[in-house]
N, C-alpha and C. Protein backbone atom coordinates (compact mmCIF):
# COMPACT_ATOMS: atom_id res chain seq x y z
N UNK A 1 5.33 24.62 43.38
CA UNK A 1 6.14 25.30 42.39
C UNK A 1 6.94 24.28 41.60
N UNK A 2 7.19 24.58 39.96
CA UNK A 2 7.89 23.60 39.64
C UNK A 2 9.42 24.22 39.72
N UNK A 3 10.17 22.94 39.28
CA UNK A 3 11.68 23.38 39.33
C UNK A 3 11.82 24.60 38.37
N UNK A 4 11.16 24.64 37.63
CA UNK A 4 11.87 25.36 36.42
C UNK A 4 11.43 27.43 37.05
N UNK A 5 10.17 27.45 37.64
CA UNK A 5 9.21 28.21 38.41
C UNK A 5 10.80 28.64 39.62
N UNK A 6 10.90 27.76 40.46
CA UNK A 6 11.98 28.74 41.57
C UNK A 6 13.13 28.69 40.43
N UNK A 7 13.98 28.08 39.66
CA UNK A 7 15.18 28.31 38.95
C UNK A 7 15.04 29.69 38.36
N UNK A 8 13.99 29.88 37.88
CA UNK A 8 13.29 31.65 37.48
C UNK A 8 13.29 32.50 38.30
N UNK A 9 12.80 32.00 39.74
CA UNK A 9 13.18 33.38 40.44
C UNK A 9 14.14 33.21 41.58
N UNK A 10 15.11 32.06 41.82
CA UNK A 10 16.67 32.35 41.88
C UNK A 10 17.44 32.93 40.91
N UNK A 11 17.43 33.11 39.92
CA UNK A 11 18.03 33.98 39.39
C UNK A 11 17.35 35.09 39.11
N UNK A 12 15.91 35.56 39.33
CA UNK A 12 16.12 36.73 39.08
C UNK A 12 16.51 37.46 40.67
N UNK A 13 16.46 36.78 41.63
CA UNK A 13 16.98 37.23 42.84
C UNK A 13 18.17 37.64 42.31
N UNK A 14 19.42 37.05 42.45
CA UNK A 14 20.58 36.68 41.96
C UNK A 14 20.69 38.10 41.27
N UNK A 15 20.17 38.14 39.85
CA UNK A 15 20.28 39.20 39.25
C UNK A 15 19.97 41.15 39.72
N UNK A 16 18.67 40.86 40.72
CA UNK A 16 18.50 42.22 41.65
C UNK A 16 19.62 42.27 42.53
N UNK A 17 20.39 41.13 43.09
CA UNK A 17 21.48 41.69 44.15
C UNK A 17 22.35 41.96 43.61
N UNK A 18 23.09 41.56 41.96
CA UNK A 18 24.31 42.40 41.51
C UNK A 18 23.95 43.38 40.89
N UNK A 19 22.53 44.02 40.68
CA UNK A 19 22.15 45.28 39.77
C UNK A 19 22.38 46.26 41.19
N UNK A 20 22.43 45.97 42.42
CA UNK A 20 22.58 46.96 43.93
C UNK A 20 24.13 47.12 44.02
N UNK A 21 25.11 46.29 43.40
CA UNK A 21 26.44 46.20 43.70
C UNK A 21 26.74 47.51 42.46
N UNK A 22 27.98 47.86 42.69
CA UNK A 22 28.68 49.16 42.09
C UNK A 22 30.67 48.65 42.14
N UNK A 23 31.22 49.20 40.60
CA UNK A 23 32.53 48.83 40.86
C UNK A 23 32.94 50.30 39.90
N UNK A 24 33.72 50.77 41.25
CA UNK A 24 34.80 52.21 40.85
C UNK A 24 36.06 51.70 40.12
N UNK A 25 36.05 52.08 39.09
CA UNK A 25 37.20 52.16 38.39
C UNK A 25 38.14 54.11 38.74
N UNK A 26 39.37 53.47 39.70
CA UNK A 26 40.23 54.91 40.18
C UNK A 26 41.08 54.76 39.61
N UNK A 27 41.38 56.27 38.52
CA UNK A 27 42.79 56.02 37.91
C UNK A 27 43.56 57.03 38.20
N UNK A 28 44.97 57.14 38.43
CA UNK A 28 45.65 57.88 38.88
C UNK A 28 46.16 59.06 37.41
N UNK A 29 45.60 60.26 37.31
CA UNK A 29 45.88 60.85 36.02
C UNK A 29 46.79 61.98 36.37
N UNK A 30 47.54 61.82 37.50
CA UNK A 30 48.05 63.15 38.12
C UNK A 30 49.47 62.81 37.55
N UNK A 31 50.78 63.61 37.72
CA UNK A 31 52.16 62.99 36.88
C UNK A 31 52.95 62.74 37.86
N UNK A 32 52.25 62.29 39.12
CA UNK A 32 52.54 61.67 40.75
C UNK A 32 51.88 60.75 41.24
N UNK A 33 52.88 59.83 42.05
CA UNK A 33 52.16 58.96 42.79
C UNK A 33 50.88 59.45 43.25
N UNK A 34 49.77 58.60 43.78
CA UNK A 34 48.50 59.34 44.69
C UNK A 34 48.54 57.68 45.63
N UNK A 35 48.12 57.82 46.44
CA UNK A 35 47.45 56.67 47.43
C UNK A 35 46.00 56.90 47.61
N UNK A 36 45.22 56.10 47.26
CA UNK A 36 43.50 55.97 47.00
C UNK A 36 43.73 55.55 48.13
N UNK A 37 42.53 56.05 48.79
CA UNK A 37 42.17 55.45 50.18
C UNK A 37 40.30 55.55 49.71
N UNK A 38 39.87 54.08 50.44
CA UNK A 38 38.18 53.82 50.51
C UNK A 38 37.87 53.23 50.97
N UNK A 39 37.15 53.20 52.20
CA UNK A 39 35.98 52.84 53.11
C UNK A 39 34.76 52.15 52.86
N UNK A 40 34.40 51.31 52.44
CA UNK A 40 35.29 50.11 52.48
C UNK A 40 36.47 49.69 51.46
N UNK A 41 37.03 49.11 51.83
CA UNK A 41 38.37 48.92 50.36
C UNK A 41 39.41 48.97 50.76
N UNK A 42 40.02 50.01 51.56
CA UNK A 42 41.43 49.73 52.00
C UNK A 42 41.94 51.06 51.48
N UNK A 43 43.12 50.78 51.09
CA UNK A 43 44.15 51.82 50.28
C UNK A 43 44.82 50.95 49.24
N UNK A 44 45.30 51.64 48.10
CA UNK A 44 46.19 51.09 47.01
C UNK A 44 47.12 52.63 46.29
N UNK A 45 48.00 52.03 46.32
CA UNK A 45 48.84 53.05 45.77
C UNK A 45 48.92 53.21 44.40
N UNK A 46 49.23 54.26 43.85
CA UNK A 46 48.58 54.39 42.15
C UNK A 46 49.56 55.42 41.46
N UNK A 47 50.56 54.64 40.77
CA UNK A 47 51.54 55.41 40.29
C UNK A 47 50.74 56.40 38.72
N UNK A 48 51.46 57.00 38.37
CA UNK A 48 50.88 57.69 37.67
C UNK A 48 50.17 57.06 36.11
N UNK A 49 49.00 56.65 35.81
CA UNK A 49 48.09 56.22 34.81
C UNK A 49 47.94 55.04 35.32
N UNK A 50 47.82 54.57 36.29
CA UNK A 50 47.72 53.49 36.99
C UNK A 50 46.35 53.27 37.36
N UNK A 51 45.23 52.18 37.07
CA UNK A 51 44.10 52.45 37.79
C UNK A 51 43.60 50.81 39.12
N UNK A 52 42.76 51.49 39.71
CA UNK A 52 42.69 50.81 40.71
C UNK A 52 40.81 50.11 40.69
N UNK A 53 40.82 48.96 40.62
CA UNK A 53 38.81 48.41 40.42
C UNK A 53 38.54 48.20 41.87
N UNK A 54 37.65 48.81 42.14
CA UNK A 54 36.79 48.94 43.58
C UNK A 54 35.41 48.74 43.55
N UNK A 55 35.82 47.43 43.92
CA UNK A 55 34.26 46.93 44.36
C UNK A 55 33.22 46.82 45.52
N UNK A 56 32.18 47.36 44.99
CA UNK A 56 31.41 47.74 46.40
C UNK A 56 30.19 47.16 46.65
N UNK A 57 30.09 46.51 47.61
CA UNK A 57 28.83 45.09 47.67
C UNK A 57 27.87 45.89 47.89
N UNK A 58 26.59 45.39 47.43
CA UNK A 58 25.23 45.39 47.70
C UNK A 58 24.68 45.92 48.89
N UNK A 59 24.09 47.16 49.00
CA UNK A 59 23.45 47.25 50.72
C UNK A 59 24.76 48.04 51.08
N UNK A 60 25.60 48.47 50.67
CA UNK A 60 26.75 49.61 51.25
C UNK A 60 26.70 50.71 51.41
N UNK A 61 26.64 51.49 52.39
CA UNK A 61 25.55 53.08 52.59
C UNK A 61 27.21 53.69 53.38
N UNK A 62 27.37 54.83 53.07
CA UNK A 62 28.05 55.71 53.51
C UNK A 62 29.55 55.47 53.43
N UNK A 63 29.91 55.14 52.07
CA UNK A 63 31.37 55.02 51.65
C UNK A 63 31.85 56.08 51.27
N UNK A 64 33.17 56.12 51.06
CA UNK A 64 33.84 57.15 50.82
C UNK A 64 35.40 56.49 49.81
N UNK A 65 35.89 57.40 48.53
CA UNK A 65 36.82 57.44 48.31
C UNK A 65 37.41 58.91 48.09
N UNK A 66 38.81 58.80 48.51
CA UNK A 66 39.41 59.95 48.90
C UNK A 66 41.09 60.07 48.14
N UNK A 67 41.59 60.89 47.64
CA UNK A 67 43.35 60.68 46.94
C UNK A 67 43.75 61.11 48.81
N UNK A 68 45.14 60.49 48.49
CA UNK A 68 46.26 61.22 49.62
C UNK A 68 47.76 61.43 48.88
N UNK A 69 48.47 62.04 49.43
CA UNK A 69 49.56 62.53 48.42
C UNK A 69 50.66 62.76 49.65
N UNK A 70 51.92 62.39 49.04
CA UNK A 70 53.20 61.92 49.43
C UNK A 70 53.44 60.86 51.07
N UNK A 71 52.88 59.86 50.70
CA UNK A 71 52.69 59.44 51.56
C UNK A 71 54.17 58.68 51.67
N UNK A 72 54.57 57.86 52.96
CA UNK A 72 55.26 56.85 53.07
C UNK A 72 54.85 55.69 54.22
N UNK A 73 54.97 54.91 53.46
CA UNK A 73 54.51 53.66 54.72
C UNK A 73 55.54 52.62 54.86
N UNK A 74 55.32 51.92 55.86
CA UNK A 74 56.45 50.69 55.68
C UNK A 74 55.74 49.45 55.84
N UNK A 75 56.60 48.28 55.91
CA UNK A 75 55.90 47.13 55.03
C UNK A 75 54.77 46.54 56.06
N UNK A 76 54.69 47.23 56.82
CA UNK A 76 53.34 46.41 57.85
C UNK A 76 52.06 48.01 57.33
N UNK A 77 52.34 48.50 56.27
CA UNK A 77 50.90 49.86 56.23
C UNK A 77 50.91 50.42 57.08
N UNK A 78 51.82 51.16 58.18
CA UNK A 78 51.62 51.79 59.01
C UNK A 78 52.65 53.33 58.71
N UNK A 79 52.43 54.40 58.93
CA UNK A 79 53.01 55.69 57.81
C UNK A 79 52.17 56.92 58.07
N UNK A 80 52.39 57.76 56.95
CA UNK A 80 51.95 59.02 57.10
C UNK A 80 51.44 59.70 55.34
N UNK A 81 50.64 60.35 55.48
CA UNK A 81 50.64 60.84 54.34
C UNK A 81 50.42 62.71 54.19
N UNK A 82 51.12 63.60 53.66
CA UNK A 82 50.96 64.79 53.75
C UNK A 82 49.70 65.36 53.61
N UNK A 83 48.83 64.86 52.57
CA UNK A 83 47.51 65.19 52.81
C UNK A 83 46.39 63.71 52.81
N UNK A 84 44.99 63.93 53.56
CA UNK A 84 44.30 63.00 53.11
C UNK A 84 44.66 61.75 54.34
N UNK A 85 45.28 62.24 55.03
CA UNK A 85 46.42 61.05 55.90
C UNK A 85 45.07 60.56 56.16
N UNK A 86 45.25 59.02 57.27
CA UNK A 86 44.21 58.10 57.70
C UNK A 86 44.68 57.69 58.74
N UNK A 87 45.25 58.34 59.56
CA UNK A 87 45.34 58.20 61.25
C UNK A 87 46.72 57.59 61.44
N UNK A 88 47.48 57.52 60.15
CA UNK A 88 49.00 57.06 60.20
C UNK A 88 48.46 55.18 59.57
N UNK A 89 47.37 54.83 58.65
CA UNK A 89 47.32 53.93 58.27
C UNK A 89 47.24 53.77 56.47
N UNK A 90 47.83 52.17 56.04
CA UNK A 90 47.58 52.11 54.58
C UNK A 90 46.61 52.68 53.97
């Protein structure tokens, strides 16, 4: 193979593994805080028109994003949220 032959199909590798990747754009449109919670991803809190970019790698099967509402946590993420809660986590 010449160089130029694999440089062609490293990138088109390259290019099939970010066409499998996916990025959620979450925006908070409610006229209340919300706490996004996602599996994989974490949690981020989302004041009102606030949005949150969630990126989700390649090969990721059975994610989930979810709102939670009036939550409170303290500074180690550990808390409660009235709905949507996550076992008392960020």
């Amino acid at each position: 193979m010449t160089s130029s032959t694999i440089s062609s199909f490293l990138l088109f590798a390259l290019f099939f593994h970010f066409t499998n990747a996916a990025i959620f754009d979450i925006r908070n449109n409610c006229p209340y805080t919300v706490w996004a919670g996602a599996v994989p991803g974490g949690g981020q809190q989302l004041n009102p028109g606030q949005t949150w970019s969630l990126y989700v790698a390649p090969g990721t099967s059975l994610a989930r994003i979810w709102p939670r509402t009036n939550c409170n946590f303290d500074g180690s993420g550990r808390g409660w949220c009235q709905t949507g809660d996550c076992n008392g986590l960020l």
